[in-house]
C-alpha atoms as a PDB file:
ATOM      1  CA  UNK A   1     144.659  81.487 143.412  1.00  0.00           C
ATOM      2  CA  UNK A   2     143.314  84.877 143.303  1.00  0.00           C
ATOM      3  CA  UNK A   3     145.547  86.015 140.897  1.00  0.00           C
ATOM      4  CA  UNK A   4     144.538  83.380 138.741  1.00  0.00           C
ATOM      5  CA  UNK A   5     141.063  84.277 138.972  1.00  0.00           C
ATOM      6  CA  UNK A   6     141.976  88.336 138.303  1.00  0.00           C
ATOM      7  CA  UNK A   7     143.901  87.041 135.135  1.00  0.00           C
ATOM      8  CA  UNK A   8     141.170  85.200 133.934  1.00  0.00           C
ATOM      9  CA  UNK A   9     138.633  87.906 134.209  1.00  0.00           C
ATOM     10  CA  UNK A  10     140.908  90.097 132.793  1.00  0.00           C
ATOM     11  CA  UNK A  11     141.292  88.154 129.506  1.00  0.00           C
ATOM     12  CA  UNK A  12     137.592  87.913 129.214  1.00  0.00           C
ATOM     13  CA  UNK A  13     136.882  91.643 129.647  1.00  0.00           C
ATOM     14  CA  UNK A  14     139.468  91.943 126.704  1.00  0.00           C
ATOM     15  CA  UNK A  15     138.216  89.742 124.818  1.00  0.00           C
ATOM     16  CA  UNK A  16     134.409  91.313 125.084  1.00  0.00           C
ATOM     17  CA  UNK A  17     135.811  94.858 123.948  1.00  0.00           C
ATOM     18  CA  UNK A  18     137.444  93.035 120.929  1.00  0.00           C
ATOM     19  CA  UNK A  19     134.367  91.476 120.165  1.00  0.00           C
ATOM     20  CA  UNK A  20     132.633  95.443 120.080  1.00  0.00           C
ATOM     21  CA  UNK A  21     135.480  97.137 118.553  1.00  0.00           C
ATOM     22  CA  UNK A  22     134.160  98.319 115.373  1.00  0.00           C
ATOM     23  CA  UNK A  23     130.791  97.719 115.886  1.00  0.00           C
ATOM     24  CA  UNK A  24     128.263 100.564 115.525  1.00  0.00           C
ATOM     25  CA  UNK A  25     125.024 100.184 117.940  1.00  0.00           C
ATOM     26  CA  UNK A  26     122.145 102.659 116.593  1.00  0.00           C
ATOM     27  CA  UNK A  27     120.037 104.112 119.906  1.00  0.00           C
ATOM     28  CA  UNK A  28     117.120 106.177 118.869  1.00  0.00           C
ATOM     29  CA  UNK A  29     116.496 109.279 120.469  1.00  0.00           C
ATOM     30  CA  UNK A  30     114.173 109.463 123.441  1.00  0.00           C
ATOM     31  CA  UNK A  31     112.694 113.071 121.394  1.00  0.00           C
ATOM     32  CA  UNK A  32     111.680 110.988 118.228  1.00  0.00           C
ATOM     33  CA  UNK A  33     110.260 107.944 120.179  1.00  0.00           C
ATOM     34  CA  UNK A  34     107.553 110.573 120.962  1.00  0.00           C
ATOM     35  CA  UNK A  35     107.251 112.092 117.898  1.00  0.00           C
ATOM     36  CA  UNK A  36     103.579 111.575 116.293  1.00  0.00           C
ATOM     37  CA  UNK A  37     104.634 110.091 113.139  1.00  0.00           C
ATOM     38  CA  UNK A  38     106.558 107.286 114.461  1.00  0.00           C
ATOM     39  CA  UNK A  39     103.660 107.089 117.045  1.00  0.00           C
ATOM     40  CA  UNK A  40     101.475 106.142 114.184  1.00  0.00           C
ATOM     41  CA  UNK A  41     103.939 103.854 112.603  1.00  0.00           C
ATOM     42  CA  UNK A  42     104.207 101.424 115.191  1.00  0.00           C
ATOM     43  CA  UNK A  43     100.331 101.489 115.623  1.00  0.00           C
ATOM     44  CA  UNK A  44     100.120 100.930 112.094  1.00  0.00           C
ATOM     45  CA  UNK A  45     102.690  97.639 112.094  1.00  0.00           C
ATOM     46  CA  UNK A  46     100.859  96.542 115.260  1.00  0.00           C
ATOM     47  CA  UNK A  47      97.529  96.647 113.581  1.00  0.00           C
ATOM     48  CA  UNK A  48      98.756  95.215 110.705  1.00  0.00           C
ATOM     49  CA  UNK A  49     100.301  92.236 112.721  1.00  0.00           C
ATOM     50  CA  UNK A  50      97.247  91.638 114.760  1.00  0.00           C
ATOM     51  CA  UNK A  51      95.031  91.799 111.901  1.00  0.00           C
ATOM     52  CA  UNK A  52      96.709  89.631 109.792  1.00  0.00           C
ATOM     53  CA  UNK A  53      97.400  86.607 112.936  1.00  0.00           C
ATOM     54  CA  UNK A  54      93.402  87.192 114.059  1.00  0.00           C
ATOM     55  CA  UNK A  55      92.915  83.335 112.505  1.00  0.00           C
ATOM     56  CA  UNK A  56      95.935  82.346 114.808  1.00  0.00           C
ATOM     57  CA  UNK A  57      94.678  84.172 118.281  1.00  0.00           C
ATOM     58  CA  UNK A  58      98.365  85.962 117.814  1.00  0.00           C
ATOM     59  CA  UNK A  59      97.929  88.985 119.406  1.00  0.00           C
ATOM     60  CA  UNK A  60     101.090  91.197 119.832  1.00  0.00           C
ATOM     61  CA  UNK A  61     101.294  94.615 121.981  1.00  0.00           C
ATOM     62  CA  UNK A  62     104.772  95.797 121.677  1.00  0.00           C
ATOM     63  CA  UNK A  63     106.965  95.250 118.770  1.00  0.00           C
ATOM     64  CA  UNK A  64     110.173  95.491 120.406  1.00  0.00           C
ATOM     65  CA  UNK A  65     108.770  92.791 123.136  1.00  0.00           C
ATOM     66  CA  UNK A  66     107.031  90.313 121.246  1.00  0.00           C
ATOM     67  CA  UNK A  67     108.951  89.869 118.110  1.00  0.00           C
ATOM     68  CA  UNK A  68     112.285  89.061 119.383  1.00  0.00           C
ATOM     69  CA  UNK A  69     111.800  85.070 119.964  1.00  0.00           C
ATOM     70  CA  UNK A  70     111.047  84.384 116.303  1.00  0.00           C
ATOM     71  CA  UNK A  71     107.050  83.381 117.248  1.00  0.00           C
ATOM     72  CA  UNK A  72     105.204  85.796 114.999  1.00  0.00           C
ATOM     73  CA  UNK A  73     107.754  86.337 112.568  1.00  0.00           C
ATOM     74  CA  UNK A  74     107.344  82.783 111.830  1.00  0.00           C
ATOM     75  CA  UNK A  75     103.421  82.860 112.021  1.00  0.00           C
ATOM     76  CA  UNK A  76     103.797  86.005 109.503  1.00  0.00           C
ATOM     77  CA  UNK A  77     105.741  84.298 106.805  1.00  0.00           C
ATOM     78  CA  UNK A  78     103.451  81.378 106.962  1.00  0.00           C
ATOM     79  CA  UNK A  79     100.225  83.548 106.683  1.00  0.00           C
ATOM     80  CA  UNK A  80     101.523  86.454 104.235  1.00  0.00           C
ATOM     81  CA  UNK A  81     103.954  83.942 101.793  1.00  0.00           C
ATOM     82  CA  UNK A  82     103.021  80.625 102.640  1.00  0.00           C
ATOM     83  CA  UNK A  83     106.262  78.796 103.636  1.00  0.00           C
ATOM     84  CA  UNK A  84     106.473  76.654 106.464  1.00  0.00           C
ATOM     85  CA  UNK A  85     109.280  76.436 108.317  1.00  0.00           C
ATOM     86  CA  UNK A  86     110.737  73.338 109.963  1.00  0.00           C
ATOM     87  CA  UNK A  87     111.260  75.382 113.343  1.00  0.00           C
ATOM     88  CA  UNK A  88     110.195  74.520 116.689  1.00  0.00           C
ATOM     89  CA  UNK A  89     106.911  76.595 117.686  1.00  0.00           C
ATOM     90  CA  UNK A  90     107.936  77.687 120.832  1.00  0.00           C
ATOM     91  CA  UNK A  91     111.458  78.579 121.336  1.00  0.00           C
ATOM     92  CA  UNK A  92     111.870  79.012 124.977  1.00  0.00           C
ATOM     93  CA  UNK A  93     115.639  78.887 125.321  1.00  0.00           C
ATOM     94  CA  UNK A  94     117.956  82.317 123.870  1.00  0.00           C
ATOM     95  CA  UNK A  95     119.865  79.266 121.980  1.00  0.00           C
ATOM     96  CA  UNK A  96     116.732  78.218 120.315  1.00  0.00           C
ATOM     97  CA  UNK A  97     115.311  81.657 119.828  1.00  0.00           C
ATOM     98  CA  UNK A  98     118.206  82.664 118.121  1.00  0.00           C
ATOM     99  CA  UNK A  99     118.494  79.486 116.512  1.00  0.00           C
ATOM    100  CA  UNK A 100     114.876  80.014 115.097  1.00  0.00           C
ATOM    101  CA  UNK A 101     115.746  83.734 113.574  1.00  0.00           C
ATOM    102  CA  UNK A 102     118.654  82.409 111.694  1.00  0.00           C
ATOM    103  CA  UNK A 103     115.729  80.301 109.891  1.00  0.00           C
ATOM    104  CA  UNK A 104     113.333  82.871 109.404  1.00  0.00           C
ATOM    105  CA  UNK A 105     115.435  86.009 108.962  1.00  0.00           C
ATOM    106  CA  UNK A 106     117.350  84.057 106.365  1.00  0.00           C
ATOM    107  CA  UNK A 107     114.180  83.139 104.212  1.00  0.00           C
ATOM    108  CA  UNK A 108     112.683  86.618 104.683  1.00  0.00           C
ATOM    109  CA  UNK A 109     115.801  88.568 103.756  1.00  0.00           C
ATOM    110  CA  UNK A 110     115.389  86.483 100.165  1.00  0.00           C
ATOM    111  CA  UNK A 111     112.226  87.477  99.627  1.00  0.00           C
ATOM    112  CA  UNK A 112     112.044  90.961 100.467  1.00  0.00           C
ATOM    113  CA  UNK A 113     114.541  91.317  97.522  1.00  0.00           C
ATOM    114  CA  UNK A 114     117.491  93.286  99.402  1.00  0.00           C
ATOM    115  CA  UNK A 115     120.107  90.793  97.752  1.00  0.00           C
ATOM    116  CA  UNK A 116     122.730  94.019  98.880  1.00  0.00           C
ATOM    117  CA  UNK A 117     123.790  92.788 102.558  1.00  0.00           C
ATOM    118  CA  UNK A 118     124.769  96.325 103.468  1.00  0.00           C
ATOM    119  CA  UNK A 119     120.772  97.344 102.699  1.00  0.00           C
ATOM    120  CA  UNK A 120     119.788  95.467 105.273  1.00  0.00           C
ATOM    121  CA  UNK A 121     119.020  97.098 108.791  1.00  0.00           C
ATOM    122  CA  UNK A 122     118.734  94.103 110.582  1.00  0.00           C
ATOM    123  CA  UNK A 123     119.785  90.617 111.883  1.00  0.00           C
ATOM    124  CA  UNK A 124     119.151  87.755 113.915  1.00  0.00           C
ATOM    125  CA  UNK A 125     121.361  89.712 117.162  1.00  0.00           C
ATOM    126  CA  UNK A 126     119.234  92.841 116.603  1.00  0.00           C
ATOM    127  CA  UNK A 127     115.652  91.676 116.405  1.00  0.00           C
ATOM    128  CA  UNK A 128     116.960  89.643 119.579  1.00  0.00           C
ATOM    129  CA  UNK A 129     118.213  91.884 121.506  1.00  0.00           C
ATOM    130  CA  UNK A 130     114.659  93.439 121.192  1.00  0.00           C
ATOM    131  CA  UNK A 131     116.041  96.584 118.839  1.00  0.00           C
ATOM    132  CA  UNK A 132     112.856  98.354 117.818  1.00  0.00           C
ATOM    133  CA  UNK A 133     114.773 100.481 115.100  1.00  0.00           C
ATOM    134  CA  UNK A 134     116.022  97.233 113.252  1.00  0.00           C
ATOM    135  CA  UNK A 135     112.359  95.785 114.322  1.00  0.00           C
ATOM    136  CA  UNK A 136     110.383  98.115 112.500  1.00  0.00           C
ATOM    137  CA  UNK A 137     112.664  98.168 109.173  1.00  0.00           C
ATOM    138  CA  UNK A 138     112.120  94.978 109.035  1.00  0.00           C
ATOM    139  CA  UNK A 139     108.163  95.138 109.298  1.00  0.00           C
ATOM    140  CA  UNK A 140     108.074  97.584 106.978  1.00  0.00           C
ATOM    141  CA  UNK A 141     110.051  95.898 104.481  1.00  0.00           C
ATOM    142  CA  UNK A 142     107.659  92.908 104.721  1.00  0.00           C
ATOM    143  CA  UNK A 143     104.643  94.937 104.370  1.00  0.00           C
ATOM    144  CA  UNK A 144     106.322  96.657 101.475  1.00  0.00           C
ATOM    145  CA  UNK A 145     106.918  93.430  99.544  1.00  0.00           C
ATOM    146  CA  UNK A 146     103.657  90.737 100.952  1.00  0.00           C
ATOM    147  CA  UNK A 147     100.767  93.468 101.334  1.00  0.00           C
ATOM    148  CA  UNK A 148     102.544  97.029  99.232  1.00  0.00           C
ATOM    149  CA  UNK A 149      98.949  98.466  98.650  1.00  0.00           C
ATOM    150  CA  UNK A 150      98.711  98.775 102.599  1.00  0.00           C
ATOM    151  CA  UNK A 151      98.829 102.123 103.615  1.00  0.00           C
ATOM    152  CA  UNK A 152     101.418 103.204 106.441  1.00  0.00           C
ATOM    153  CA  UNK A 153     102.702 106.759 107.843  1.00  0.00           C
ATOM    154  CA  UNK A 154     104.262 108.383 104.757  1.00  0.00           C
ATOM    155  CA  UNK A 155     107.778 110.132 105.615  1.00  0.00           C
ATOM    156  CA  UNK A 156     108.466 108.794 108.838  1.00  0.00           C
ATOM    157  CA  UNK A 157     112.328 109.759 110.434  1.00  0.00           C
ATOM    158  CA  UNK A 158     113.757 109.640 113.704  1.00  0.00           C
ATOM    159  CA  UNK A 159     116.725 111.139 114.740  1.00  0.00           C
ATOM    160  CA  UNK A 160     119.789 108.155 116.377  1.00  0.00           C
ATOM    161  CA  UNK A 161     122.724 108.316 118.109  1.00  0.00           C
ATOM    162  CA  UNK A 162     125.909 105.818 116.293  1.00  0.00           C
ATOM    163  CA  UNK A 163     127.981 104.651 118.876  1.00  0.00           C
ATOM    164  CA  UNK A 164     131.088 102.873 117.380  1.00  0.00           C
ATOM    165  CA  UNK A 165     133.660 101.527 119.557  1.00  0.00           C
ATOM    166  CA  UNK A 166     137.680 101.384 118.552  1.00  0.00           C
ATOM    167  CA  UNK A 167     140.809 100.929 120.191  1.00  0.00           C
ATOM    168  CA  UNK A 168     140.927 104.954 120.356  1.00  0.00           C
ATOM    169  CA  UNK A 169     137.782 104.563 122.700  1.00  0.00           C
ATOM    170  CA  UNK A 170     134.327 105.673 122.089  1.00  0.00           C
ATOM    171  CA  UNK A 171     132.735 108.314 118.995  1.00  0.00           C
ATOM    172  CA  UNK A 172     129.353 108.901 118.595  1.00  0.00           C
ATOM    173  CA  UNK A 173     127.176 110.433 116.068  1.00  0.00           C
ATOM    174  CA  UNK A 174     123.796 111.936 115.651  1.00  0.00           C
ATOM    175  CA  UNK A 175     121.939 111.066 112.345  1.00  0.00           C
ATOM    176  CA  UNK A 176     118.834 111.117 111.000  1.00  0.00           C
ATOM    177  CA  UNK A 177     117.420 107.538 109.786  1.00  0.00           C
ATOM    178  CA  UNK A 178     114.428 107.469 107.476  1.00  0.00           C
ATOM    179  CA  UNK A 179     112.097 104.351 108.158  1.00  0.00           C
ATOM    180  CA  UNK A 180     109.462 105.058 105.541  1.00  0.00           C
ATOM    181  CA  UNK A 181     108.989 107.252 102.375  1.00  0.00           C
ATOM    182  CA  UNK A 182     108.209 110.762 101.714  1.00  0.00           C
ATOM    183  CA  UNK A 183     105.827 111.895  99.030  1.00  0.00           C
ATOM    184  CA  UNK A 184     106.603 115.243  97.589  1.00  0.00           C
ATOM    185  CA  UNK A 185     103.038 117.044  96.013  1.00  0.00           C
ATOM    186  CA  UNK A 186     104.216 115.859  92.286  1.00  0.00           C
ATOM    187  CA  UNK A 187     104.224 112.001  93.373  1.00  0.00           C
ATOM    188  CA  UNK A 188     101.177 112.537  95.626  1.00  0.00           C
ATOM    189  CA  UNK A 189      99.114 112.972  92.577  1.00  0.00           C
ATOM    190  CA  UNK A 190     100.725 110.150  91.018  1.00  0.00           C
ATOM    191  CA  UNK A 191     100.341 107.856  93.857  1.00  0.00           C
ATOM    192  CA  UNK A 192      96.678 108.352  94.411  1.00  0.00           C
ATOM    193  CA  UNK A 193      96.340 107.256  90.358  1.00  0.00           C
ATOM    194  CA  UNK A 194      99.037 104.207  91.258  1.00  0.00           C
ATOM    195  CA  UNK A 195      97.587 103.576  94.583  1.00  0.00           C
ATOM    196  CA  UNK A 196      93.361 103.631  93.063  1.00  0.00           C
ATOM    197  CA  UNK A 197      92.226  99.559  93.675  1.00  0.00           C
ATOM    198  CA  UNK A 198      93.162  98.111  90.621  1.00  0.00           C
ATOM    199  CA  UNK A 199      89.252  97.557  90.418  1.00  0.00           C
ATOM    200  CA  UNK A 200      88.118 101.322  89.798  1.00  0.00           C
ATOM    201  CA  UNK A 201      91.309 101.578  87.675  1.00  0.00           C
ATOM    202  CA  UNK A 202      89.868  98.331  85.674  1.00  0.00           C
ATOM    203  CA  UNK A 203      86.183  99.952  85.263  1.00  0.00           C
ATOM    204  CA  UNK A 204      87.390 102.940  83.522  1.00  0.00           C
ATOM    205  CA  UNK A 205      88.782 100.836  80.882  1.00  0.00           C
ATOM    206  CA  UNK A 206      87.325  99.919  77.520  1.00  0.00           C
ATOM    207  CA  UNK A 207      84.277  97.323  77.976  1.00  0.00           C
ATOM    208  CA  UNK A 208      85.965  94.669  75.978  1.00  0.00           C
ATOM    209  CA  UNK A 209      88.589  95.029  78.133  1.00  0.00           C
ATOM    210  CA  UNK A 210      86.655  94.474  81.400  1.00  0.00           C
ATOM    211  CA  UNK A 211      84.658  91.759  80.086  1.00  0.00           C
ATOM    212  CA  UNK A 212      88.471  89.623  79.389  1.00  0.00           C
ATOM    213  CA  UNK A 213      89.184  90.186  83.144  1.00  0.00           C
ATOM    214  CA  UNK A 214      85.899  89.229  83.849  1.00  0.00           C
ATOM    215  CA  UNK A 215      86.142  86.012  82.179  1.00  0.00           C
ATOM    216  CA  UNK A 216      89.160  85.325  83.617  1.00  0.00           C
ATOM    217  CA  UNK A 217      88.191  85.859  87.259  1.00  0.00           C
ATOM    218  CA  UNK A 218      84.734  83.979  86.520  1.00  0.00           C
ATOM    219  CA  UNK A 219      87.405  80.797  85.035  1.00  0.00           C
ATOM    220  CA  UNK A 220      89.203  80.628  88.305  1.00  0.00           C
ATOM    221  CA  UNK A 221      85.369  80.465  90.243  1.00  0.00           C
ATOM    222  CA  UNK A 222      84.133  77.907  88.425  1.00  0.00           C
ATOM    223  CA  UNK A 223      87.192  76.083  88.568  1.00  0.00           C
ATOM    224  CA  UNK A 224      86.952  76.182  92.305  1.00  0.00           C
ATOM    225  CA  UNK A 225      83.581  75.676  92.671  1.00  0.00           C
ATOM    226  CA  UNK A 226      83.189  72.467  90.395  1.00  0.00           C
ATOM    227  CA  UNK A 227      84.168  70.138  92.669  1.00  0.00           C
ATOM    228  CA  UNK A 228      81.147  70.928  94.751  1.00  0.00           C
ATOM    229  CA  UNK A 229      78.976  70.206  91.243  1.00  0.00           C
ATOM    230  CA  UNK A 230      78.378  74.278  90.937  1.00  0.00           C
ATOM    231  CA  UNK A 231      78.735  76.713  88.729  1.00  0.00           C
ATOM    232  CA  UNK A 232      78.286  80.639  88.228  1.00  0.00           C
ATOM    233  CA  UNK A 233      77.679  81.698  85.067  1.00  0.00           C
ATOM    234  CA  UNK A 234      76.320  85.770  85.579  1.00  0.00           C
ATOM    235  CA  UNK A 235      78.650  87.290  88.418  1.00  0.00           C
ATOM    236  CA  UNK A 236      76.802  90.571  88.235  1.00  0.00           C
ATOM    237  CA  UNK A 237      74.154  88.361  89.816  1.00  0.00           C
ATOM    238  CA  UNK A 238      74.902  85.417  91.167  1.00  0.00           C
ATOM    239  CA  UNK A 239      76.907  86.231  94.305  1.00  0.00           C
ATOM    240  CA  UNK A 240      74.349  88.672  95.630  1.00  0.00           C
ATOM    241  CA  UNK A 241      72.648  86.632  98.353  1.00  0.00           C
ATOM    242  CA  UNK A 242      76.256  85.577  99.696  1.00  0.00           C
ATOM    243  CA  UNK A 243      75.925  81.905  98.934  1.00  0.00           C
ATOM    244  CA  UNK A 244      77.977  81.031  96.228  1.00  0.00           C
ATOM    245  CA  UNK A 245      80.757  83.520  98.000  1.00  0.00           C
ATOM    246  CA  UNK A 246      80.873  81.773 100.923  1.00  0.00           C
ATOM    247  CA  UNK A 247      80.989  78.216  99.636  1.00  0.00           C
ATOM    248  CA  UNK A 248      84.051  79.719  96.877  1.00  0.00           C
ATOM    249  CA  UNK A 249      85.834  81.239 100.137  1.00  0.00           C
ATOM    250  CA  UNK A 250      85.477  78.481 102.600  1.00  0.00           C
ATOM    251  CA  UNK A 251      86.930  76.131  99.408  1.00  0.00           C
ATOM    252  CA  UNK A 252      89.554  78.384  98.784  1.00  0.00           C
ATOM    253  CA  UNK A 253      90.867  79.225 102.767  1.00  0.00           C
ATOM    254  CA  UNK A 254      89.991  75.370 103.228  1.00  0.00           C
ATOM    255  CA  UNK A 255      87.716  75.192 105.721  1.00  0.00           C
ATOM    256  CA  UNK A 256      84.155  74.134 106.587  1.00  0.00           C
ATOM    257  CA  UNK A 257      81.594  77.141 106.965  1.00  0.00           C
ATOM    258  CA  UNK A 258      78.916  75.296 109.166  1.00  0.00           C
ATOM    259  CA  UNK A 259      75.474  75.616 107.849  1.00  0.00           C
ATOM    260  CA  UNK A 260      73.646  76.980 110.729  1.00  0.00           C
ATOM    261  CA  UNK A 261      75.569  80.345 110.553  1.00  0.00           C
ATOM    262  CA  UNK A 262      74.283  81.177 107.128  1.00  0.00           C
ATOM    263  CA  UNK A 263      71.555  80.833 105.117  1.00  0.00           C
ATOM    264  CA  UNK A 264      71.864  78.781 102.458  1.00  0.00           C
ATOM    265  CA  UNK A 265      68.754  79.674 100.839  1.00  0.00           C
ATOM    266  CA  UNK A 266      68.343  83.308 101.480  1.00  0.00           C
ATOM    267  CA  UNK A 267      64.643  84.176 100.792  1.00  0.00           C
ATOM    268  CA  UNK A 268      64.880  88.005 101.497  1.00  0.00           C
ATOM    269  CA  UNK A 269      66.920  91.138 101.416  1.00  0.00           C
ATOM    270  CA  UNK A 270      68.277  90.532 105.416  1.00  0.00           C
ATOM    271  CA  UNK A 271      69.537  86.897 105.131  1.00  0.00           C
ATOM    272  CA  UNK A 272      71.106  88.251 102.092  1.00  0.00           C
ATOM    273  CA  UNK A 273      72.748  90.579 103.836  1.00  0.00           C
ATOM    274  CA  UNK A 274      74.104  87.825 107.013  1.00  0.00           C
ATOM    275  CA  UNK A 275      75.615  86.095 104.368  1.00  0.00           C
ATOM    276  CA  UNK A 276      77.367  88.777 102.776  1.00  0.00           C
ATOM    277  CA  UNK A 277      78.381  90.058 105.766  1.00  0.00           C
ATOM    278  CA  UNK A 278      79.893  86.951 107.360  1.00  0.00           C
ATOM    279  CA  UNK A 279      81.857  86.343 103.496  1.00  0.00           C
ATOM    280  CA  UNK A 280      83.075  90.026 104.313  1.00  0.00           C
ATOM    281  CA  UNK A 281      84.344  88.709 108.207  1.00  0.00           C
ATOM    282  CA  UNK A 282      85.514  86.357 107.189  1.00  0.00           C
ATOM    283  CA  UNK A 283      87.838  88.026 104.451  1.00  0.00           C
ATOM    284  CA  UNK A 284      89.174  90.164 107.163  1.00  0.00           C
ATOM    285  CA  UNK A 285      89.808  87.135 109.370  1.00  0.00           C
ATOM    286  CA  UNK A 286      91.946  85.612 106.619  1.00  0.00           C
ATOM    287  CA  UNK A 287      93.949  88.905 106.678  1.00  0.00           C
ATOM    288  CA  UNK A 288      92.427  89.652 103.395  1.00  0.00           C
ATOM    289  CA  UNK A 289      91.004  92.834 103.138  1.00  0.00           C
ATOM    290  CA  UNK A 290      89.156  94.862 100.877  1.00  0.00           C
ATOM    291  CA  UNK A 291      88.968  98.492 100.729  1.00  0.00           C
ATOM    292  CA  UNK A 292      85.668 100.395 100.750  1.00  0.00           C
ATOM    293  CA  UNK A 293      83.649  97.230 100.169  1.00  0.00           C
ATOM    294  CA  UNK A 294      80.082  97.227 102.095  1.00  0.00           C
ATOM    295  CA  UNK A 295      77.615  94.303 102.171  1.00  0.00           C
ATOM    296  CA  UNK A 296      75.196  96.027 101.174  1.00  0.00           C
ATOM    297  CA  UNK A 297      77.046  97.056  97.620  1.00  0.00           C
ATOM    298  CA  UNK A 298      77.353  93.323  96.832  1.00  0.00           C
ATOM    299  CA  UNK A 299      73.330  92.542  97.755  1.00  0.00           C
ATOM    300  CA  UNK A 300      72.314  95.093  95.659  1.00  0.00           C
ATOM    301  CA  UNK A 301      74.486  94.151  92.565  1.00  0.00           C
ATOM    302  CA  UNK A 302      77.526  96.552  92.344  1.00  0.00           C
ATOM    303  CA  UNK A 303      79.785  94.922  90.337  1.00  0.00           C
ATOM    304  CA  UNK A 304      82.232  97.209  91.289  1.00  0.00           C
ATOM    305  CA  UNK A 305      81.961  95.825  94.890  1.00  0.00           C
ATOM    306  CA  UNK A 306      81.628  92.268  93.708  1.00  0.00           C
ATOM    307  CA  UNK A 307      84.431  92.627  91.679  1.00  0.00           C
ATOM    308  CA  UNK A 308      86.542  94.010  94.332  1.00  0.00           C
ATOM    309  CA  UNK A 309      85.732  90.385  96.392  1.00  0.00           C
ATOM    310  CA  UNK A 310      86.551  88.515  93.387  1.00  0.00           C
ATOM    311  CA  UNK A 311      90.131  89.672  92.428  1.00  0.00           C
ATOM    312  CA  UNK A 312      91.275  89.892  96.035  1.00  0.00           C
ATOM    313  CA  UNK A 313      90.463  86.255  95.775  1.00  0.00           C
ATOM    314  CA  UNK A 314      91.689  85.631  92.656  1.00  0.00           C
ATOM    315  CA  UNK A 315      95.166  87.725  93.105  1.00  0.00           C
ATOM    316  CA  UNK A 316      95.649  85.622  96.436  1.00  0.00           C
ATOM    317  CA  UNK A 317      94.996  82.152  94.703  1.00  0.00           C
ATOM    318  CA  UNK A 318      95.376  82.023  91.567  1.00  0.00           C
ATOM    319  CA  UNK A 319      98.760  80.781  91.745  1.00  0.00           C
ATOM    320  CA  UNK A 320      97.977  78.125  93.614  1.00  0.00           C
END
């Protein structure tokens, strides 16, 4: 009887060190997980996470520890693309957690356009077996192709160990793994042109040129807004008291601004600037955010600032 049992454990422990031979686990060093750089790059992805779930109360601490069930991966592709999933919310089981990442890593790995397998510096075992290398390539990969004007930690590398197992036993290597892109002082300069919101870039053109994207962006408001019998025909003006903005975003994000927290007809400079303000929250709440916008710009008639409000709107649904 006992031998029986020794043979049987024996043929399991062979068959586990088939099942690694050839494998190569990545371990990052314990000197680059304190590194500042990578520091900032998993505040970054954090921040970007919980800014984007805010509508969904999602909030998430660690990336290794709260991504590896499939819950706000799935909550992310719904928000940042859209698709919904026909996954169980909460998958409480490592069968149905797993089951779940198949799902989602599948759809994701289309759409972050690395049709090359061997590009790809994760799966459904990695992100499960809470891998925070494989975790973060991932992130940044999404933020690169849903949200590429965000701003993370330029030229961010940590230094990993390569374990590979083979029948001649163990080999390791040390190399250095590069999670996001440098920016020499030639493509600096070049960026910050590239990287300027496509607003500013817009303004220095030719006026007939801004009035055609004008007309376009004040199509799609009217188009949304005539179901609700309105209709905005100067946008330098007409959004200033935050009215009209907050009827066209509540339409758009589908939901019901109540009454009683704006003012729906603003009779001086402050309840102007509620409304505005809450349009502006809002925004942000939807994940939506626009850079170097204040409330105060779009009360006192900056187009620039209106316009800014306008085409994130328009860019997001325009499509749809």
């Amino acid at each position: 009887m006992e031998a029986g049992i020794f043979e049987c454990h024996k043929e399991e422990e062979t068959a586990d060190t088939e099942s690694v031979q050839g494998e190569k686990q990545k371990l990052i060093q314990p000197t680059s997980l304190k590194e500042p750089q990578f520091e900032k790059l998993k505040e970054a992805l954090v921040y970007w996470i919980n800014s984007t779930l805010k509508p969904e109360h999602i909030v998430v601490q660690s990336l290794e520890e709260d991504l590896y069930d499939g819950l706000v991966l799935h909550h992310l592709l719904s928000r940042l693309a859209g698709v919904h999933l026909s996954v169980e919310e909460m998958a409480l089981t490592s069968v149905a957690q797993i089951r779940k990442l198949e799902v989602i890593l599948e759809e994701l790995d289309k759409r972050v356009g690395l049709q090359d397998s061997s590009r790809i510096k994760w799966n459904v075992k990695l992100i499960h077996n809470k891998d925070l290398l494989a975790t973060i390539h991932l992130l940044v990969a999404m933020v690169r192709c849903f949200q590429p004007e965000l701003d993370l930690p330029p030229n961010v590398k940590v230094e990993v160990v390569v374990v590979e197992v083979s029948k001649s036993g163990i080999k390791s290597d040390v190399q250095t793994e590069i999670l996001t892109e440098a920016r020499d002082a030639g493509s600096e300069s070049l960026s910050n042109t590239e990287r300027e919101d496509p607003v500013e870039q817009l303004l220095k053109l030719e006026a007939h040129k801004v009035n055609t994207v004008k007309k376009a962006i004040l199509h799609f408001v009217n188009q949304n807004m005539s179901t609700m019998g309105l209709q905005v025909a100067d946008m330098d003006k007409q959004f200033a008291d935050g009215v009209i903005l907050l009827l066209l975003i509540g339409q758009l994000e589908g939901f019901f601004i109540p009454l009683h927290d704006f003012n729906l007809t603003p009779v001086n400079p402050s309840e102007m600037l509620h409304n505005v303000t809450l349009a502006l929250d809002l925004l942000n709440d939807t994940g939506l955010q626009v850079s170097s916008v204040d409330p105060q710009d779009i009360v006192s008639q900056d187009i620039a600032a209106t316009l800014k409000v306008l085409y994130a709107l328009f860019k997001k649904h325009k499509g749809k």
